[in-house]
Protein backbone atom coordinates (compact mmCIF):
# COMPACT_ATOMS: atom_id res chain seq x y z
CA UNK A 1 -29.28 -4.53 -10.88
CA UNK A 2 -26.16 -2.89 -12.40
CA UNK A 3 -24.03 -4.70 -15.31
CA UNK A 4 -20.47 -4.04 -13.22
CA UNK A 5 -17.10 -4.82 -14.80
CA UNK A 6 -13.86 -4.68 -12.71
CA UNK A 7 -10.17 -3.69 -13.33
CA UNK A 8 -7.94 -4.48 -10.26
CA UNK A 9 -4.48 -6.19 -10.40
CA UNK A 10 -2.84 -6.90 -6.83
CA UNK A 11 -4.33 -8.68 -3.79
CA UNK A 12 -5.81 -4.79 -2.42
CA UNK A 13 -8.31 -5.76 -5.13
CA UNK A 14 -9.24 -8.78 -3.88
CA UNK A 15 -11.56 -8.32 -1.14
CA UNK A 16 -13.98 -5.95 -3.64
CA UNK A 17 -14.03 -8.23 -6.15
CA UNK A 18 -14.95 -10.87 -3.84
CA UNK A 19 -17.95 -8.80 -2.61
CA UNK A 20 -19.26 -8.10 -6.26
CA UNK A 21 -18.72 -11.77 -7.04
CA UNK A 22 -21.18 -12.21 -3.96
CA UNK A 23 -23.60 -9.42 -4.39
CA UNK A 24 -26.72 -9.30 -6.51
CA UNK A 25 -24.87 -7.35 -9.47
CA UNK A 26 -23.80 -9.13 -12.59
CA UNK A 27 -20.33 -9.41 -12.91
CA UNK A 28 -19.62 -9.24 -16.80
CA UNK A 29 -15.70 -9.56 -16.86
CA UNK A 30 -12.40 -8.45 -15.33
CA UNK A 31 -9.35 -6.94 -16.38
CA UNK A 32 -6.49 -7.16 -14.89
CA UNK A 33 -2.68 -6.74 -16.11
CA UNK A 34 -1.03 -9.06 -18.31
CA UNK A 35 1.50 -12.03 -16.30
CA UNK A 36 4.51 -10.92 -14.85
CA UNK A 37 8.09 -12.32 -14.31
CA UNK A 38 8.57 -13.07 -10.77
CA UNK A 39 10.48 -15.60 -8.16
CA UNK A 40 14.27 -16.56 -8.87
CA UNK A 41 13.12 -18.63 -11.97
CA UNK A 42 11.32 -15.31 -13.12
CA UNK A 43 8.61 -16.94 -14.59
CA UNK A 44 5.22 -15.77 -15.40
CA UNK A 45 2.94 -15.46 -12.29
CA UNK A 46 -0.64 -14.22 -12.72
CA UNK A 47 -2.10 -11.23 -10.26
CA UNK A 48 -4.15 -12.52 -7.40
CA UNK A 49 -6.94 -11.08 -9.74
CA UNK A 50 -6.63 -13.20 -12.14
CA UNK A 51 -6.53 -16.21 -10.19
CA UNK A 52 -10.06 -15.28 -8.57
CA UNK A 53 -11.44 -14.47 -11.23
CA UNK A 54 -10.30 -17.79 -13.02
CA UNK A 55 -11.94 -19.20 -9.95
CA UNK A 56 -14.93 -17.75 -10.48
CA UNK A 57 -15.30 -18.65 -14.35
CA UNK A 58 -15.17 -14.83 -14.71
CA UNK A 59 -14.39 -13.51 -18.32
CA UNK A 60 -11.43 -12.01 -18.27
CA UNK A 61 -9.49 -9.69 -19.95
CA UNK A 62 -5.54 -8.82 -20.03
CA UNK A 63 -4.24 -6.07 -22.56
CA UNK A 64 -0.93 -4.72 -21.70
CA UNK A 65 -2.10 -0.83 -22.19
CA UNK A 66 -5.26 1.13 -23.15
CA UNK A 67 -4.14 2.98 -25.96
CA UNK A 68 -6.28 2.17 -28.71
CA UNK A 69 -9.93 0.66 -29.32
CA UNK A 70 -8.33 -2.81 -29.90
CA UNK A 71 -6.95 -2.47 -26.03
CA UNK A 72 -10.54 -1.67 -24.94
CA UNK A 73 -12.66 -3.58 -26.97
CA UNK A 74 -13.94 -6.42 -24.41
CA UNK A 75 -15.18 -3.34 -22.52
CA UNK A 76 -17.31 -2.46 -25.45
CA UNK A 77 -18.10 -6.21 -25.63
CA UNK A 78 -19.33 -6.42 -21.68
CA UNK A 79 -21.59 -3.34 -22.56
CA UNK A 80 -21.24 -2.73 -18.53
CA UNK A 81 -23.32 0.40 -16.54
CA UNK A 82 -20.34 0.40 -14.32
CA UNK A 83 -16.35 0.30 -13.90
CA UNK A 84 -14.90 -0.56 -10.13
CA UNK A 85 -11.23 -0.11 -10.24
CA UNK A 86 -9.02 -1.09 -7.44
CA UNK A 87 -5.49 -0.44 -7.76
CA UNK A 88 -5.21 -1.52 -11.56
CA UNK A 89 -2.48 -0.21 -12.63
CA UNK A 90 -3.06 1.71 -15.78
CA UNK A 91 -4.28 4.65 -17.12
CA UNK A 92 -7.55 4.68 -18.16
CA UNK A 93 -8.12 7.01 -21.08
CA UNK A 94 -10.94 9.61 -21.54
CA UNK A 95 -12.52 6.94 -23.99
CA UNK A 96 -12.31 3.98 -21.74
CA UNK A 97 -13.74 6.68 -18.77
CA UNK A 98 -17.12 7.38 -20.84
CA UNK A 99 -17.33 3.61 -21.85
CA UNK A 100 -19.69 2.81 -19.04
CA UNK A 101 -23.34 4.47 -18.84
CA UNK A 102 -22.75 5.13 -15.35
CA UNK A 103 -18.89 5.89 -15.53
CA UNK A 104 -16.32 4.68 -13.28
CA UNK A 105 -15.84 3.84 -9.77
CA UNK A 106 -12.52 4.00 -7.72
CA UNK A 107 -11.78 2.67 -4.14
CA UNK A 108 -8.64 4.88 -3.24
CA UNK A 109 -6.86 4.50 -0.30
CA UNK A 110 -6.53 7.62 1.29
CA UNK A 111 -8.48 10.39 2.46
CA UNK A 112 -8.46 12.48 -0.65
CA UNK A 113 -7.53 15.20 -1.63
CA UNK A 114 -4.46 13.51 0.35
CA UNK A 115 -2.22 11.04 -0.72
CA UNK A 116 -3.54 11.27 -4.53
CA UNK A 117 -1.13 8.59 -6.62
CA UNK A 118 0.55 5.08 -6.18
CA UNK A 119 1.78 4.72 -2.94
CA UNK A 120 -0.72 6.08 -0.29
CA UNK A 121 -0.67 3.91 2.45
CA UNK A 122 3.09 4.01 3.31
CA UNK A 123 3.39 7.58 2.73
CA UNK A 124 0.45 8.42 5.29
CA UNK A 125 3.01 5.93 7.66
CA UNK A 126 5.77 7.58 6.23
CA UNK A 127 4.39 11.15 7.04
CA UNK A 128 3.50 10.11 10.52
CA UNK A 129 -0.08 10.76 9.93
CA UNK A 130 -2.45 10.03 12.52
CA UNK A 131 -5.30 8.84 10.65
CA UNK A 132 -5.98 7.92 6.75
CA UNK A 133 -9.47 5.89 5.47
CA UNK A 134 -10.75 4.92 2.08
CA UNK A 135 -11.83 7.27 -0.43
CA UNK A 136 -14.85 6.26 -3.00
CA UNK A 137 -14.35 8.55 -5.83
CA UNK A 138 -15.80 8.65 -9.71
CA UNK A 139 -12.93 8.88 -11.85
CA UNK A 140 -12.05 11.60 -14.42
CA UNK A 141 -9.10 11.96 -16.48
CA UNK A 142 -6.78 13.52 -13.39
CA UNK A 143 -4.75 11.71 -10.60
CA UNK A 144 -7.17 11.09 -8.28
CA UNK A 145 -9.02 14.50 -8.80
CA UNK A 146 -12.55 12.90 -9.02
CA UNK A 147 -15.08 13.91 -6.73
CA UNK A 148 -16.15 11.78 -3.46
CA UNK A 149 -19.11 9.44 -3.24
CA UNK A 150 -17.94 8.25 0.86
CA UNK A 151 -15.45 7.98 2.90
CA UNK A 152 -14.36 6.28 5.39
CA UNK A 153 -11.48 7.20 8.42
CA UNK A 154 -9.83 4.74 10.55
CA UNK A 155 -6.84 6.17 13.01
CA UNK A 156 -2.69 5.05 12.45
CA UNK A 157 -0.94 4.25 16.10
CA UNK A 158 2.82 3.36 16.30
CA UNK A 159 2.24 -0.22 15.85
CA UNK A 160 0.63 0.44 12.68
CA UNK A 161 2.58 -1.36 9.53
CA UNK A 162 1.78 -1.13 6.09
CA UNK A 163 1.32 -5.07 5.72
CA UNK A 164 -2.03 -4.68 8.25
CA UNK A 165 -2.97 -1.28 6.58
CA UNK A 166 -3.15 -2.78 3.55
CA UNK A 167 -5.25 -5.49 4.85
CA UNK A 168 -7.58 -3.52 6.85
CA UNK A 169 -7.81 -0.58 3.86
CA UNK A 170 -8.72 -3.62 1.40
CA UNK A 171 -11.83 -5.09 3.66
CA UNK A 172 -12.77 -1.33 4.61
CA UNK A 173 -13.20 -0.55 0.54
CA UNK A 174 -14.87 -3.64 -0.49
CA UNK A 175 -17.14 -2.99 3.01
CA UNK A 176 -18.15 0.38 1.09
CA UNK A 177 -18.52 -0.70 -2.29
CA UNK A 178 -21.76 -2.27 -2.38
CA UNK A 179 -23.83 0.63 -0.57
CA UNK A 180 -22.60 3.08 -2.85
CA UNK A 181 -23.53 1.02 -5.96
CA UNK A 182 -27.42 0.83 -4.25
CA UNK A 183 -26.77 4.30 -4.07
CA UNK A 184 -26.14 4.57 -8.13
CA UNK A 185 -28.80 2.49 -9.21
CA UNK A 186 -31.43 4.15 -7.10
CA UNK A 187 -30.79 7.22 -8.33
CA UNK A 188 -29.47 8.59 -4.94
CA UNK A 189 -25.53 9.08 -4.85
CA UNK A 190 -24.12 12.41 -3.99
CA UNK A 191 -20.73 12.82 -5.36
CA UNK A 192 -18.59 15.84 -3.26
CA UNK A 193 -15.69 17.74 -5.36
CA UNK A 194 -12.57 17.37 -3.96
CA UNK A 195 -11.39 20.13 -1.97
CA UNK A 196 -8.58 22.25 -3.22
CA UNK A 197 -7.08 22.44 0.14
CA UNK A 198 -4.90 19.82 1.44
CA UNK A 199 -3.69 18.10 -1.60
CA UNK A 200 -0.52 15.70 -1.59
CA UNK A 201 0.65 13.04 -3.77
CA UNK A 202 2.09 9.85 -3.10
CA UNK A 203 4.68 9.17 -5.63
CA UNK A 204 5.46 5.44 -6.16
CA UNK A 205 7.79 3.62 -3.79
CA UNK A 206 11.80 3.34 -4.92
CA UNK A 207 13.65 0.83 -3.26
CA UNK A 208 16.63 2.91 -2.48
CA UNK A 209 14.19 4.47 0.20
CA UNK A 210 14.39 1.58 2.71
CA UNK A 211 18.09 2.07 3.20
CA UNK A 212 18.01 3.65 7.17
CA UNK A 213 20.30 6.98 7.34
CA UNK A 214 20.95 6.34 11.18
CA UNK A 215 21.43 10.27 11.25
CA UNK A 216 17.97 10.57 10.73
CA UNK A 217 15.72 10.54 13.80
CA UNK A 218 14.27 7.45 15.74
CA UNK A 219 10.72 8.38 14.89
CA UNK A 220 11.45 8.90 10.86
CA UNK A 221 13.62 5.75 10.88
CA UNK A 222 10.20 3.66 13.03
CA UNK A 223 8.34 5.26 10.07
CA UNK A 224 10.21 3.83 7.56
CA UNK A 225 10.19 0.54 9.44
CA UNK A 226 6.47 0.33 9.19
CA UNK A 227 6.14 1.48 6.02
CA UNK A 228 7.89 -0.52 3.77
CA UNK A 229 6.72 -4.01 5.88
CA UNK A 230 6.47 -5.73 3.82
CA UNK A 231 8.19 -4.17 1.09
CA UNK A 232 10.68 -3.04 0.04
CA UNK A 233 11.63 -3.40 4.04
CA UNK A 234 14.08 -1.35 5.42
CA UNK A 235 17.64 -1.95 5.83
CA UNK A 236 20.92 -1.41 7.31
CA UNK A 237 24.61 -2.99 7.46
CA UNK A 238 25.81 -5.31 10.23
CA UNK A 239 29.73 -6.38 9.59
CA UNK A 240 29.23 -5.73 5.95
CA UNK A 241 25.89 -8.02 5.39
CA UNK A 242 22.50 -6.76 4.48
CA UNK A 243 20.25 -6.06 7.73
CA UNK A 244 16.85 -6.02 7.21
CA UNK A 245 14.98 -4.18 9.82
CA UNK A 246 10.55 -5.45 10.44
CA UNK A 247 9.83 -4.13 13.44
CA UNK A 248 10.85 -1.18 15.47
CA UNK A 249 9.88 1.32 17.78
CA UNK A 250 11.17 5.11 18.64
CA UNK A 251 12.06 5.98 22.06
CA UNK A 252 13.06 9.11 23.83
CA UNK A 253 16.93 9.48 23.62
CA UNK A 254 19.30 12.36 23.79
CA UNK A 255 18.72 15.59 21.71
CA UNK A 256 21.50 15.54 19.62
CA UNK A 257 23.62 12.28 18.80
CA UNK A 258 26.17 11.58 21.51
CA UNK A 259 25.31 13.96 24.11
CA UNK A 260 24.40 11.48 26.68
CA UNK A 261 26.38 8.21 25.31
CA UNK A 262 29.80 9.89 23.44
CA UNK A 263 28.23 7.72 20.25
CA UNK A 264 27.71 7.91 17.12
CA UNK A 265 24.29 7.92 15.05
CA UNK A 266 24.13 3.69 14.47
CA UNK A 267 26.21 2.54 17.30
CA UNK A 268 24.37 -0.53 18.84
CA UNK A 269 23.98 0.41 22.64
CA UNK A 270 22.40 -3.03 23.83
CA UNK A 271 19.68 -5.22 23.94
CA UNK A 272 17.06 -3.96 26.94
CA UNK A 273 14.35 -6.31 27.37
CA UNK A 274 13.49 -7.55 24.03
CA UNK A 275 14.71 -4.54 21.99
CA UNK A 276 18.51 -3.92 20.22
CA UNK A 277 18.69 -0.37 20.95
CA UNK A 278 20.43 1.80 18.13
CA UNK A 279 21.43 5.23 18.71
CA UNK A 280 20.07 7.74 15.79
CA UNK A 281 20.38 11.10 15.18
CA UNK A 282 18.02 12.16 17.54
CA UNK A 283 16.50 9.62 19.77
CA UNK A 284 17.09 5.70 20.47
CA UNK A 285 15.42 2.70 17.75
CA UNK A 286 14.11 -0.20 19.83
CA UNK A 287 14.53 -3.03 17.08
CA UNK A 288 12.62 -6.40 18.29
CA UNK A 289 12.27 -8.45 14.55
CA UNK A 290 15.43 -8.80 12.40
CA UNK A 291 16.51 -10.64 9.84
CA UNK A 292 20.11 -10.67 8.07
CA UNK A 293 20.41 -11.65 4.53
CA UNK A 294 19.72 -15.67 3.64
CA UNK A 295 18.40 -16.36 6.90
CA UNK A 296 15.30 -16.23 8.66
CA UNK A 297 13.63 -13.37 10.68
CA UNK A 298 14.67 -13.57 14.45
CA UNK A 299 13.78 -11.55 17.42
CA UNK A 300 16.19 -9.73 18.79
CA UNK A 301 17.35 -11.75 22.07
CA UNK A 302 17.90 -14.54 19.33
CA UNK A 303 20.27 -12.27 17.47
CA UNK A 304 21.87 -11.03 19.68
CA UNK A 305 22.53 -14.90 21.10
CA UNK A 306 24.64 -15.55 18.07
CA UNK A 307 26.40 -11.86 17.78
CA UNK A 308 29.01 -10.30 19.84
CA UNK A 309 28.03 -6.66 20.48
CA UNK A 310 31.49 -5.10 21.28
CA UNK A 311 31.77 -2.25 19.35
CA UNK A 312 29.04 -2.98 16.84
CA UNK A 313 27.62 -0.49 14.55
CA UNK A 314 24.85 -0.32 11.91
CA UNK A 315 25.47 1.60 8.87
């Protein structure tokens, strides 16, 4: 048996350190970043790591950086052979790296070398790329440079958001995890080096980039859509209010804007079936979930039930 510790922060963590919780391995304590200001009352909320491991009677550890031996010292204290991190959200230093006998384990996910950094699963949607996976990797003191103990693909259609990515991604890692630490304790991992080829990074998301530029085309603009479900969501202007656009799907249109309609990129054409259909700059956006600002999400037949559509535009 391995003496694991875990660092994780958001709910992607959750489902691996559910699975060490459950497996054989003794779990000697968690960190996890310090309570953040959230809601309209902004008041402290702990991670959905924290709250497990609270659950679990886990010790538990929250220092706001790892700067200093102080910052690391329960590490020292849990004397672990073995780091998992999950989408922590710090640094770890070169000190904190060689803390463990056997070092530390990441579950990234992307297929590295691509998508290295913060924000990999909506900018593989994003991108448009047709398949991304999980990436096992032993961590050294780059961005995601470490080399590859598995992987694992799975394939991106155009109903693909990053809400069920996320989801699936999470349950694929933690699905992974406990193989590859049989693996380390017998002896028996192989760790690849990262190619040099192929390498992209995935900066972290801004919110300015779910404002829709209708000039764009329909397939960057469905992108977006799914990408940044369920945040920051993408959005638009109808009559001056925040539009905030969940679901969406590009279809064939005209080449150019205008050329079959004498429109403009964001001019509503109609609802057909159960999609408001917005001209872009290349192409038509079927919108079918909706959801103006203070109210709830509606399809679109129910919007459009409450909106006149003479002349409307989004911008």
């Amino acid at each position: 048996m391995l003496r694991v510790a875990f660092a994780g922060t958001p709910e992607f963590a959750v489902p691996a350190l559910r699975a060490l919780a459950a497996s054989t391995h003794p779990l000697v304590g968690v960190l996890t970043q310090p309570d953040r200001p959230a809601g309209r009352g902004r008041e402290l909320k702990a991670s959905p790591v924290k709250r497990l491991a609270e659950q679990l009677g886990l010790a538990l550890a929250q220092p706001p950086r790892l700067k200093n031996e102080l910052d690391w010292s329960p590490l020292e204290r849990w004397a672990s052979d073995l780091l998992v991190v999950v989408a922590y959200g710090l640094l770890l230093p070169p000190a904190v790296l060689k803390l463990p006998r056997l070092g530390c384990l990441n579950i990234h996910a992307s297929l590295l070398p691509r998508w290295r950094g913060a924000a990999p699963i909506q900018r593989a949607i994003l991108a448009g790329d047709r398949e991304t996976g999980v990436s096992l990797m032993q961590m050294d003191a780059g961005l995601d440079t470490g080399a590859i103990l598995a992987q694992r693909r799975v394939s991106l259609d155009d109903d693909t958001d990053a809400a069920r990515l996320h989801a699936s991604l999470a349950e694929l890692g933690a699905q992974m995890l406990l193989p590859a630490l049989s693996a380390l304790e017998a002896g028996k991992a192989h760790a690849e080096p990262q190619s040099a080829q192929g390498v992209s990074y995935a900066p972290k998301i801004d919110k300015l980039e779910a404002r829709i530029d209708w000039r764009r085309s329909a397939q960057e603009i469905a992108h977006q859509v799914r990408a940044f479900n369920i945040w920051p969501v993408a959005e638009t202007r109808w009559q001056g209010q925040q539009l905030r656009i969940w679901a969406a799907r590009a279809q064939p249109g005209p080449v150019a804007a205008g050329a079959a309609f004498g429109s403009e990129p964001g001019d509503v054409l109609g609802l057909s079936g159960e999609a408001l259909q917005v001209l872009c700059g290349q192409g038509v956006l079927a919108i079918t979930k909706l959801q103006l600002a203070g109210r709830r999400a509606l399809s679109a037949a129910e919007f459009v039930s409450g909106q006149s559509l003479d002349g409307a535009r989004l911008a």
